[in-house]
Protein backbone atom coordinates (compact mmCIF):
# COMPACT_ATOMS: atom_id res chain seq x y z
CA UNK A 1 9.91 -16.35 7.68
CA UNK A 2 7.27 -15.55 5.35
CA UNK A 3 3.60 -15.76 7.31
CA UNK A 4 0.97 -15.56 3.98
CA UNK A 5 -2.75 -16.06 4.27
CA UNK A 6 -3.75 -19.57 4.95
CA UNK A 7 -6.04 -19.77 1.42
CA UNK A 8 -3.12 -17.77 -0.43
CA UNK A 9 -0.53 -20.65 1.61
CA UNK A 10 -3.17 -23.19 0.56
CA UNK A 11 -3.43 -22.59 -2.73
CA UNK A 12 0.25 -22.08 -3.41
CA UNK A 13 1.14 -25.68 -1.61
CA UNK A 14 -1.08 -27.23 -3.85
CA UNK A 15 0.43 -26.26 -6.84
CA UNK A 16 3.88 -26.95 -5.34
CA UNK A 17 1.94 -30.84 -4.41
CA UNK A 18 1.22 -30.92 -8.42
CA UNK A 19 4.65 -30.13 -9.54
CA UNK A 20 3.27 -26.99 -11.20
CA UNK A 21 5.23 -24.87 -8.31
CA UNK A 22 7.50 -25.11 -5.43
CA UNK A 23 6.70 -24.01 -2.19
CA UNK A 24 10.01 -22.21 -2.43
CA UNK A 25 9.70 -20.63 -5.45
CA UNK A 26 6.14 -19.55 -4.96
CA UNK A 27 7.46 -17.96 -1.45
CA UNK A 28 10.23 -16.36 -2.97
CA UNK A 29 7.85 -14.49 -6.07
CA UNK A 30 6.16 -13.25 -3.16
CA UNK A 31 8.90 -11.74 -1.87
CA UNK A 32 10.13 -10.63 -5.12
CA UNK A 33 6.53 -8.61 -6.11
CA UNK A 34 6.90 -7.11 -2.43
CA UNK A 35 10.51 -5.58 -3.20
CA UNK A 36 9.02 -4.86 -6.86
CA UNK A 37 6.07 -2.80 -5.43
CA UNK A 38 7.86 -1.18 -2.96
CA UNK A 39 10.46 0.18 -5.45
CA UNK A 40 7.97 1.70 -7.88
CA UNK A 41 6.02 2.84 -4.79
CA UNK A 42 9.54 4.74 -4.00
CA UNK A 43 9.99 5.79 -7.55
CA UNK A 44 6.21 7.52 -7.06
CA UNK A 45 7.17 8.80 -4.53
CA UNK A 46 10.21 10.60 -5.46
CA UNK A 47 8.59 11.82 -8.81
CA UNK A 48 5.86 13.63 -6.91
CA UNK A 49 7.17 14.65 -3.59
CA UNK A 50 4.90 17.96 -3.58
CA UNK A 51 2.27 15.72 -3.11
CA UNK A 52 0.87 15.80 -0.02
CA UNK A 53 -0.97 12.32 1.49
CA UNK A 54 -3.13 12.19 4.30
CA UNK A 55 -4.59 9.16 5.72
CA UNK A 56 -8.14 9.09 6.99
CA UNK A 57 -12.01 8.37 5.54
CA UNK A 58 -13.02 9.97 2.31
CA UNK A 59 -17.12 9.84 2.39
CA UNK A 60 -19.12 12.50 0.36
CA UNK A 61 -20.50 13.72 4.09
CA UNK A 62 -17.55 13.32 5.95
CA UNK A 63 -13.91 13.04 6.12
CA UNK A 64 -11.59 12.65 8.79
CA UNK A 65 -7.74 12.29 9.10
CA UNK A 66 -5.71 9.84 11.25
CA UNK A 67 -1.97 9.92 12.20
CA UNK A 68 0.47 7.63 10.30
CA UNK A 69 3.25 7.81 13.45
CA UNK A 70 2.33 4.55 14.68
CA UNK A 71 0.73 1.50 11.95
CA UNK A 72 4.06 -0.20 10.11
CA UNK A 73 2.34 0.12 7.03
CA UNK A 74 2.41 3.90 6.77
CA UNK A 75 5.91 4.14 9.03
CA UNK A 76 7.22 2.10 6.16
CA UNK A 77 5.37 3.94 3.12
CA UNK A 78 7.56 7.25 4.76
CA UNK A 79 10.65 5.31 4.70
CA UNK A 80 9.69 5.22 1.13
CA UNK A 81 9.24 8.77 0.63
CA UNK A 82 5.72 9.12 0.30
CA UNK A 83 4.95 12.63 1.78
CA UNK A 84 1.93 11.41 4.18
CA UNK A 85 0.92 14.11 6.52
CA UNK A 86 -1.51 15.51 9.26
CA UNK A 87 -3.24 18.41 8.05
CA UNK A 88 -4.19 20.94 10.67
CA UNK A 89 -7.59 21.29 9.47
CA UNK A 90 -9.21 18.26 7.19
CA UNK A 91 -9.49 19.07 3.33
CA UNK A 92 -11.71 16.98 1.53
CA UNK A 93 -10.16 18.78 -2.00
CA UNK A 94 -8.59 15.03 -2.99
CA UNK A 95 -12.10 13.33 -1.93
CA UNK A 96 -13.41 15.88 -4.04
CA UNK A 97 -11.14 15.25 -6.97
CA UNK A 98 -11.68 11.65 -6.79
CA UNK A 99 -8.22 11.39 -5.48
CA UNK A 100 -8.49 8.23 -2.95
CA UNK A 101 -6.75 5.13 -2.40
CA UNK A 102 -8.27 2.52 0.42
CA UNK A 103 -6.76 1.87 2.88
CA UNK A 104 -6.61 -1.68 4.71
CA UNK A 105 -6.99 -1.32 8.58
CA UNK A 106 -5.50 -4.55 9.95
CA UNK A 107 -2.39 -5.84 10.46
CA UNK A 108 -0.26 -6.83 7.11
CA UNK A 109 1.43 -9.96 7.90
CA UNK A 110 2.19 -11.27 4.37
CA UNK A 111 4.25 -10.56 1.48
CA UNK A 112 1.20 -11.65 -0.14
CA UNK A 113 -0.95 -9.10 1.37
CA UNK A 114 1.48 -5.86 1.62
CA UNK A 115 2.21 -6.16 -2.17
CA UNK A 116 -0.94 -4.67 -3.70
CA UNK A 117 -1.19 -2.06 -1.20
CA UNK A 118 1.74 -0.37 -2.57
CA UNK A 119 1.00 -0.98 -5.90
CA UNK A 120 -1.93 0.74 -5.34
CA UNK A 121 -0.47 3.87 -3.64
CA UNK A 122 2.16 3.91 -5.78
CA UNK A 123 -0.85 4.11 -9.27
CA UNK A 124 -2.48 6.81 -7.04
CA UNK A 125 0.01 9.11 -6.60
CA UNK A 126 1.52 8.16 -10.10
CA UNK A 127 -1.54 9.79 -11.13
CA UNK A 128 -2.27 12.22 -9.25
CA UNK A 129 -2.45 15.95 -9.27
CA UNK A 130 -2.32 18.62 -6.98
CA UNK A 131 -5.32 19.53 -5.44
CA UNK A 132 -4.72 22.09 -2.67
């Protein structure tokens, strides 16, 4: 079962109430763009595995790193191939470099919302270089 945001739900039930989409269909594309971002996100991946990926802040005056053993999000972007790691000591090089990505903190329940979090791992390290 599909659990998307109640505006994104909303919004996609009342196109389905005009005729202009079904409720089905508009699930299902969500799906689809899920298993479409996750595949290019694994094609990034695999095209720059010496890439290395930590997860943690990236301010000008600070910058920390957190573990990715635990959230699904970053268990999953591993089963992906995306190199994430814990450095040893932080190294603020890709901060430096302009080399960031955000990354969303709460819980991804929705095809909806897991979609463009890939996609926009999978631009960053389709673009990026090594720093370190």
């Amino acid at each position: 079962m599909v659990h998307a945001p109640a505006s994104s739900l909303t919004r996609r039930g009342l196109l389905a109430a005009d005729g202009a989409l079904g409720l089905d269909a508009a699930l299902a594309a969500c799906g689809s763009e899920t298993k479409a971002a996750a595949e290019r996100l694994r094609k990034a991946a695999q095209a720059k595995k010496d890439i290395k990926v930590p997860i943690g802040s990236g301010y000008s005056d600070i910058f920390y790193v957190s573990t990715p053993a635990r959230p699904a999000d970053t268990l999953f972007f591993k089963e992906l191939g995306v190199n994430l790691i814990v450095p040893d000591k932080p190294d603020p090089a890709a901060v430096k470099a302009g080399q960031v990505v955000p990354r969303v903190t709460e819980p991804i329940r929705s095809y909806a919302k897991c979609a463009p979090l890939m996609e926009d791992l999978a631009k960053a390290l389709e673009n990026a270089k090594k720093v370190a």
